[in-house]
Protein backbone atom coordinates (compact mmCIF):
# COMPACT_ATOMS: atom_id res chain seq x y z
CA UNK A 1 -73.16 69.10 -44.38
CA UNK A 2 -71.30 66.72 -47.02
CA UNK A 3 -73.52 65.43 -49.97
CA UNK A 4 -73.99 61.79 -49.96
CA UNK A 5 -73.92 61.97 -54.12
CA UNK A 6 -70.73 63.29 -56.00
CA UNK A 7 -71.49 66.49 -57.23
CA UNK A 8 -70.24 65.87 -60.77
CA UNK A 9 -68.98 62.65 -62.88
CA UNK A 10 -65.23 61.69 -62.84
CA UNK A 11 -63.39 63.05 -65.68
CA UNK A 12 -62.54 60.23 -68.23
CA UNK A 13 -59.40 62.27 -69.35
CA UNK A 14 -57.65 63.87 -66.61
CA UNK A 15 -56.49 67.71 -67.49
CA UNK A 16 -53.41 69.08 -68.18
CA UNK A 17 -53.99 72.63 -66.03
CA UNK A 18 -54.85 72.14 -62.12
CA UNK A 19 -58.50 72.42 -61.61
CA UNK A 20 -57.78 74.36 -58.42
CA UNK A 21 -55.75 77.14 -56.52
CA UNK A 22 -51.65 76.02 -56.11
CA UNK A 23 -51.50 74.51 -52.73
CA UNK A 24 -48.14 75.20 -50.39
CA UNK A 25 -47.03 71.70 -52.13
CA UNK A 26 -43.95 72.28 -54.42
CA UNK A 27 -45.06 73.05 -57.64
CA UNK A 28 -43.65 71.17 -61.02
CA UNK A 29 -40.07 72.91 -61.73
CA UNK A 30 -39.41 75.70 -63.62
CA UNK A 31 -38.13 75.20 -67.25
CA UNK A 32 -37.80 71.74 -69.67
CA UNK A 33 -39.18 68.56 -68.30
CA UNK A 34 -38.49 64.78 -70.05
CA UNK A 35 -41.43 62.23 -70.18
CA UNK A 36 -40.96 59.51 -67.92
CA UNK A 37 -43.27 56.14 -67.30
CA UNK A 38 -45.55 56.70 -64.49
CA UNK A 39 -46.26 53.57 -63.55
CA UNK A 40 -48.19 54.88 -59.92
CA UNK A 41 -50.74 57.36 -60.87
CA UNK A 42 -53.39 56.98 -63.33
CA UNK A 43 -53.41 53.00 -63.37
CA UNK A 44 -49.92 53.00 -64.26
CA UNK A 45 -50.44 53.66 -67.76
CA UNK A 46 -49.02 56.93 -68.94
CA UNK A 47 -45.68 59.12 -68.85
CA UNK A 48 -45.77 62.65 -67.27
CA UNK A 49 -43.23 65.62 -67.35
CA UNK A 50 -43.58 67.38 -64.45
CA UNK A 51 -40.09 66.68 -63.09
CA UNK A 52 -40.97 64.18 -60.64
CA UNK A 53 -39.54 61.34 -62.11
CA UNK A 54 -37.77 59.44 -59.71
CA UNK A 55 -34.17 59.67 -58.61
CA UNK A 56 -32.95 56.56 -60.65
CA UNK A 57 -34.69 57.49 -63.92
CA UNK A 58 -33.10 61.06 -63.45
CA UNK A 59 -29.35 59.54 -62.85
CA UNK A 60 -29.91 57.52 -66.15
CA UNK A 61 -31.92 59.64 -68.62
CA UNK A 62 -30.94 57.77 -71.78
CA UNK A 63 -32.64 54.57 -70.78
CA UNK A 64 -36.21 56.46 -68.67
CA UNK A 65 -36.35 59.40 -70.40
CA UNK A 66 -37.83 60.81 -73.70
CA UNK A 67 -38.78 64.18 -75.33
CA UNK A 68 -42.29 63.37 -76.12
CA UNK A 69 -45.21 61.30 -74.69
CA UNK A 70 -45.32 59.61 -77.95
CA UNK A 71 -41.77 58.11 -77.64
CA UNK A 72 -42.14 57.46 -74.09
CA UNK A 73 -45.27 55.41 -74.47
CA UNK A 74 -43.85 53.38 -77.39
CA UNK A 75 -41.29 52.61 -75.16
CA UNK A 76 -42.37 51.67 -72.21
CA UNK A 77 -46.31 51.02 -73.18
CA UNK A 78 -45.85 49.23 -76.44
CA UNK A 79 -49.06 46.86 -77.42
CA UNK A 80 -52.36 47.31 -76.48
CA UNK A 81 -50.78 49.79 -73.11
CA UNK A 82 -50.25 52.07 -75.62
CA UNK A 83 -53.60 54.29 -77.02
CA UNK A 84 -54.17 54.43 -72.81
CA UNK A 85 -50.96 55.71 -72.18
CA UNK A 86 -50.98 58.80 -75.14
CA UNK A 87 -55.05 59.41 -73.66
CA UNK A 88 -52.79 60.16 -70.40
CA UNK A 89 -52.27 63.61 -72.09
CA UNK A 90 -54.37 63.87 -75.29
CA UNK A 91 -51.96 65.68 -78.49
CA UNK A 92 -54.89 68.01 -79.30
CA UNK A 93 -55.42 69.41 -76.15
CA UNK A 94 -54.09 73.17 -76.58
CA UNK A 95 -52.76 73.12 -72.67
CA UNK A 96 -50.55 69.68 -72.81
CA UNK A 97 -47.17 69.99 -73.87
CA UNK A 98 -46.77 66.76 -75.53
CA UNK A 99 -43.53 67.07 -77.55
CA UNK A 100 -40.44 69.19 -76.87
CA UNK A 101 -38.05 70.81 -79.82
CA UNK A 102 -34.31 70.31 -79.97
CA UNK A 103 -31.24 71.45 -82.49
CA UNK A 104 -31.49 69.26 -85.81
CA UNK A 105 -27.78 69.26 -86.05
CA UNK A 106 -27.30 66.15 -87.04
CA UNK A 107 -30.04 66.18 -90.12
CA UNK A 108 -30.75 69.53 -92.49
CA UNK A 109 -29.65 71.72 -89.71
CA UNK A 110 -31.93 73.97 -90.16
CA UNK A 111 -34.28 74.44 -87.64
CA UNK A 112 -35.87 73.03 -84.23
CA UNK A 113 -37.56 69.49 -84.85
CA UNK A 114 -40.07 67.66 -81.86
CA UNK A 115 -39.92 63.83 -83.92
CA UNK A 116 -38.90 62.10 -80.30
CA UNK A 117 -35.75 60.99 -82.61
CA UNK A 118 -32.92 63.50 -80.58
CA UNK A 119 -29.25 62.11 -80.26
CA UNK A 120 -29.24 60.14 -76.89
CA UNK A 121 -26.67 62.47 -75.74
CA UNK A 122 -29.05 65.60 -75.91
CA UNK A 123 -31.22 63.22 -72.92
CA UNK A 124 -28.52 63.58 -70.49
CA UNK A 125 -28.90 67.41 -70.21
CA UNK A 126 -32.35 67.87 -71.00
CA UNK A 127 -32.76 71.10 -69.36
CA UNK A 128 -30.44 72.55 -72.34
CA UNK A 129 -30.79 70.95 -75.02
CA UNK A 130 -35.07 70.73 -74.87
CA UNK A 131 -37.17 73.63 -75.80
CA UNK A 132 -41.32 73.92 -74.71
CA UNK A 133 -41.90 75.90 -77.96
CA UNK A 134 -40.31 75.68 -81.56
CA UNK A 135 -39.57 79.67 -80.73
CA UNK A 136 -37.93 78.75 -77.66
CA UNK A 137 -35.10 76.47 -79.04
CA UNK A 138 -34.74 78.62 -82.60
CA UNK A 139 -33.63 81.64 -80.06
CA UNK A 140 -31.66 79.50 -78.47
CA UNK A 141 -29.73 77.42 -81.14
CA UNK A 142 -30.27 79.37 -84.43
CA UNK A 143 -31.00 83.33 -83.50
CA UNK A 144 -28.83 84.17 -86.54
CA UNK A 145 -31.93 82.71 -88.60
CA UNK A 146 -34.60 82.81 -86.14
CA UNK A 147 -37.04 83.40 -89.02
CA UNK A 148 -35.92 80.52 -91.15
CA UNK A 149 -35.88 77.78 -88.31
CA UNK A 150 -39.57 79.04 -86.95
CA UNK A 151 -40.62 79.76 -90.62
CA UNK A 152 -41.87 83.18 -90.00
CA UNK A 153 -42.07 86.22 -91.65
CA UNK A 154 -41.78 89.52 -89.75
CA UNK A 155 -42.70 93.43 -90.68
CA UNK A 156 -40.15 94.55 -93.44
CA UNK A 157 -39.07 97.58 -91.53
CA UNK A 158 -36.33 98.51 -93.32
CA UNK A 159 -37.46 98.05 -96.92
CA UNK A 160 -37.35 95.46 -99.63
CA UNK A 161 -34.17 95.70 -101.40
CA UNK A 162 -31.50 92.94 -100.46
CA UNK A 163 -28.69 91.51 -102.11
CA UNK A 164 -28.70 88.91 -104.63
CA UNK A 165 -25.59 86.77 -103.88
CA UNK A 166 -26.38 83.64 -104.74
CA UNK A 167 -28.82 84.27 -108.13
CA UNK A 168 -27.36 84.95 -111.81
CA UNK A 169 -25.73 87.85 -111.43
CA UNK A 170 -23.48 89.18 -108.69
CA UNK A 171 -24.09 92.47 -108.22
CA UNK A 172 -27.65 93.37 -108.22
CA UNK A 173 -30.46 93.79 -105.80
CA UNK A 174 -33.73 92.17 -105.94
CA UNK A 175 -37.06 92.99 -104.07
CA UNK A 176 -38.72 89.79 -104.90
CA UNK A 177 -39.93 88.54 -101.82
CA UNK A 178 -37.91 86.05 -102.23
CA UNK A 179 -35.10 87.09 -99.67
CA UNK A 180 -32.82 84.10 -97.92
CA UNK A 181 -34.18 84.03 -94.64
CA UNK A 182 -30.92 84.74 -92.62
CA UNK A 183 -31.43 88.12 -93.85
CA UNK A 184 -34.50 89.19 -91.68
CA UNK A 185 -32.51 88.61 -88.55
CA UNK A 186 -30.46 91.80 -89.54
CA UNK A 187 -32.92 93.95 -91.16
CA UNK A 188 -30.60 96.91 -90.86
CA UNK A 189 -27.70 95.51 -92.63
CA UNK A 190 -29.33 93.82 -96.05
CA UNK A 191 -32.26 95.21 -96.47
CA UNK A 192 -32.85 98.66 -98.18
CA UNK A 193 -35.60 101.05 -99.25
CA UNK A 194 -34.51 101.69 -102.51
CA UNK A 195 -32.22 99.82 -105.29
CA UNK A 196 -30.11 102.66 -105.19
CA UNK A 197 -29.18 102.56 -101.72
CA UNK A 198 -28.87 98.74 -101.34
CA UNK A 199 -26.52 99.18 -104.45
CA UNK A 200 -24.20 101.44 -102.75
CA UNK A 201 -23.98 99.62 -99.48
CA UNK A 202 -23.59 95.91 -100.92
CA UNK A 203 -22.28 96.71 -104.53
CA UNK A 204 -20.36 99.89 -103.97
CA UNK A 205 -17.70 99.13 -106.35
CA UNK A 206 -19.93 97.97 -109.47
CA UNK A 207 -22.38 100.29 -108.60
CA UNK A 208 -23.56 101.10 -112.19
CA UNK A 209 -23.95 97.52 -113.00
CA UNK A 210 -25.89 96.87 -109.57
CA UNK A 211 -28.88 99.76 -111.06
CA UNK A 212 -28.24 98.02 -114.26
CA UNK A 213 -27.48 101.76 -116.38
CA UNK A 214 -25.31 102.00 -119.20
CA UNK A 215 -21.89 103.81 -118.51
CA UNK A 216 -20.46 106.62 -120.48
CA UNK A 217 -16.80 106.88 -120.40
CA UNK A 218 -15.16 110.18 -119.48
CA UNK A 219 -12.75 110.70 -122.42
CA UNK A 220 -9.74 110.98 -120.69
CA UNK A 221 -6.87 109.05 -120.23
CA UNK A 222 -5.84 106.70 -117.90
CA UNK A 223 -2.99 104.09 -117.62
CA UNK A 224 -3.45 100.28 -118.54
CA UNK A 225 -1.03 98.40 -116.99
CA UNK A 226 -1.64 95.14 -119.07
CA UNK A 227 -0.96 96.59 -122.32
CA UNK A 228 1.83 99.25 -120.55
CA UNK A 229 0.54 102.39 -122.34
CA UNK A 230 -1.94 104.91 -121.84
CA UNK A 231 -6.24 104.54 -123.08
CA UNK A 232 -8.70 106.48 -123.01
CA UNK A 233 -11.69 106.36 -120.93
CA UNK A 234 -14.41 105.09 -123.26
CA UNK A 235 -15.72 101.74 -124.53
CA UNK A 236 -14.92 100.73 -128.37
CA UNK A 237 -11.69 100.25 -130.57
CA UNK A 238 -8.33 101.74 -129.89
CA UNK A 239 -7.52 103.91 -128.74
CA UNK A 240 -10.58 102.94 -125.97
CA UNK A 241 -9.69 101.09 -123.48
CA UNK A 242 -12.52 100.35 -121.52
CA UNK A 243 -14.47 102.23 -118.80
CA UNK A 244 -12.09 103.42 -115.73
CA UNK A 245 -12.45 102.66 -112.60
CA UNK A 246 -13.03 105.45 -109.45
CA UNK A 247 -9.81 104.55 -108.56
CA UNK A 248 -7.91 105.32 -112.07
CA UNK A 249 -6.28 108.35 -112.30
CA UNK A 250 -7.25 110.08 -115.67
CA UNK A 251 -5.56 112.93 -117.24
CA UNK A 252 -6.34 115.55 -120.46
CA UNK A 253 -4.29 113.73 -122.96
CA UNK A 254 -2.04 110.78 -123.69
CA UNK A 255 1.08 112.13 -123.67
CA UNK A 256 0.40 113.73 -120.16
CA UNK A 257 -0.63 110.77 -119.04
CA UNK A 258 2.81 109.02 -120.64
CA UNK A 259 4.68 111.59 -118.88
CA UNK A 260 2.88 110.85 -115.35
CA UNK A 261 2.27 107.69 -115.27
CA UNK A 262 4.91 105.81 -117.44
CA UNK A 263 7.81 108.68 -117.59
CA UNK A 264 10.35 105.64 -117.62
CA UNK A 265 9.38 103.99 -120.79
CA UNK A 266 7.65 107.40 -122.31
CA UNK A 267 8.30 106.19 -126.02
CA UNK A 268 6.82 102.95 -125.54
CA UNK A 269 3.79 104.51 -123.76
CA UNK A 270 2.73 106.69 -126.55
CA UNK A 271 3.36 104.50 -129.54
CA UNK A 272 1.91 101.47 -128.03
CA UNK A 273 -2.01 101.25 -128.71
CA UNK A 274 -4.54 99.69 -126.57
């Protein structure tokens, strides 16, 4: 037999998450919904985004619809309409989705934003440009630095040791926590266990510098084609002529050397110093 009292008060607020089982009614669509004024339910005084909005809102989305209750109710509920409509779906209530996240292309471009302030063409195609969550729209728009644009930090899995590009020198590795954030999107490429390694792979041809030793020459003899004679491998006065690189051939003596490398113009190789 039906009670003749309520059996609880009316809810001041009215929930974001049905209060019941799903009924065989459709349910809200899948995926990114705009805010649109309701002006039916609720006394008319609040924007929704559960895809219902009606047909000649959807046909026009630039002038009905907005990417977060805020913007919708300053909108459309300006003046004293306005702290009713934004109670419609209270910001600090963990199971309203109040705001949605877009591409800040045309600001820092550097991450997902949810200001309400999205280029008016991003409203006519909602459903791609509009993310639920900031994680959401950083996978979408900026998975080469997912980690920068949600400004998280995941495991270092692959070490500590990345390249310093962009800092004072240009071929060294740091492990300074301090790591651009690009980086941790490809773990596998920049980042190594040890300074050694991370010097080989992204400083293979200053290597020495990159560990920061001091390099001995070899004391042989290699051609230097700026001076057109023949130095030896070491670093001081003449007849040094600097370290040699992997790819110099070096040989036992100078006039070998000469003879190899400079046969046309032996003379002048052997007399000429470095």
């Amino acid at each position: 037999e039906p009670s003749s009292e309520p059996s609880s008060e009316p809810s001041s607020m009215p929930s974001c998450s049905p209060s019941s089982a799903p009924t065989e009614s459709p349910s809200k669509p899948p995926g990114v919904n705009l805010f649109y004024p309701d002006w039916v339910n609720n006394g008319g005084e609040g924007c929704r985004n559960d895809g219902d909005e009606p047909d000649y809102m959807a046909v026009n989305p630039t002038d009905w619809l907005s990417s977060t209750v805020e913007a919708c109710c300053k909108k459309f509920f300006a003046g004293y309409l306005f702290d009713a409509c934004m109670g419609r779906y209270p910001p600090d209530s963990d199971d309203c989705n109040v705001m949605l996240y877009y591409p800040d292309w045309e600001g820092a471009n550097k991450g997902c934003i949810n200001d309400g302030q999205e280029p008016y063409y991003m409203l006519s195609n909602g459903k791609y440009f509009f993310s639920n969550s900031i994680e959401d729209c950083c996978k979408k728009f900026y998975e080469w630095d997912f980690y920068g644009c949600t400004g998280t930090m995941p495991d270092l899995t692959n070490g500590e040791y990345y390249p310093d590009w962009l800092g004072s020198s240009s071929s060294t590795c740091l492990n300074d926590n301090k790591l651009p954030k690009y980086m941790l999107s490809n773990q596998q490429w920049y980042l190594s266990k040890t300074l050694k390694d991370c010097c080989e792979t992204h400083f293979f041809w200053d290597v020495n510098k990159c560990l920061g030793s001091t390099v001995v020459g070899s004391g042989k003899w290699y051609v230097k084609w700026d001076v057109n004679t023949c130095v030896q491998d070491c670093s001081g006065a003449s007849p040094c002529g600097g370290i040699a690189e992997s790819w110099d051939e070096t040989f036992s003596d100078k006039n070998v050397c000469c003879k190899s490398k400079m046969w046309w113009d032996l003379r002048g190789c052997r007399t000429r110093s470095a």
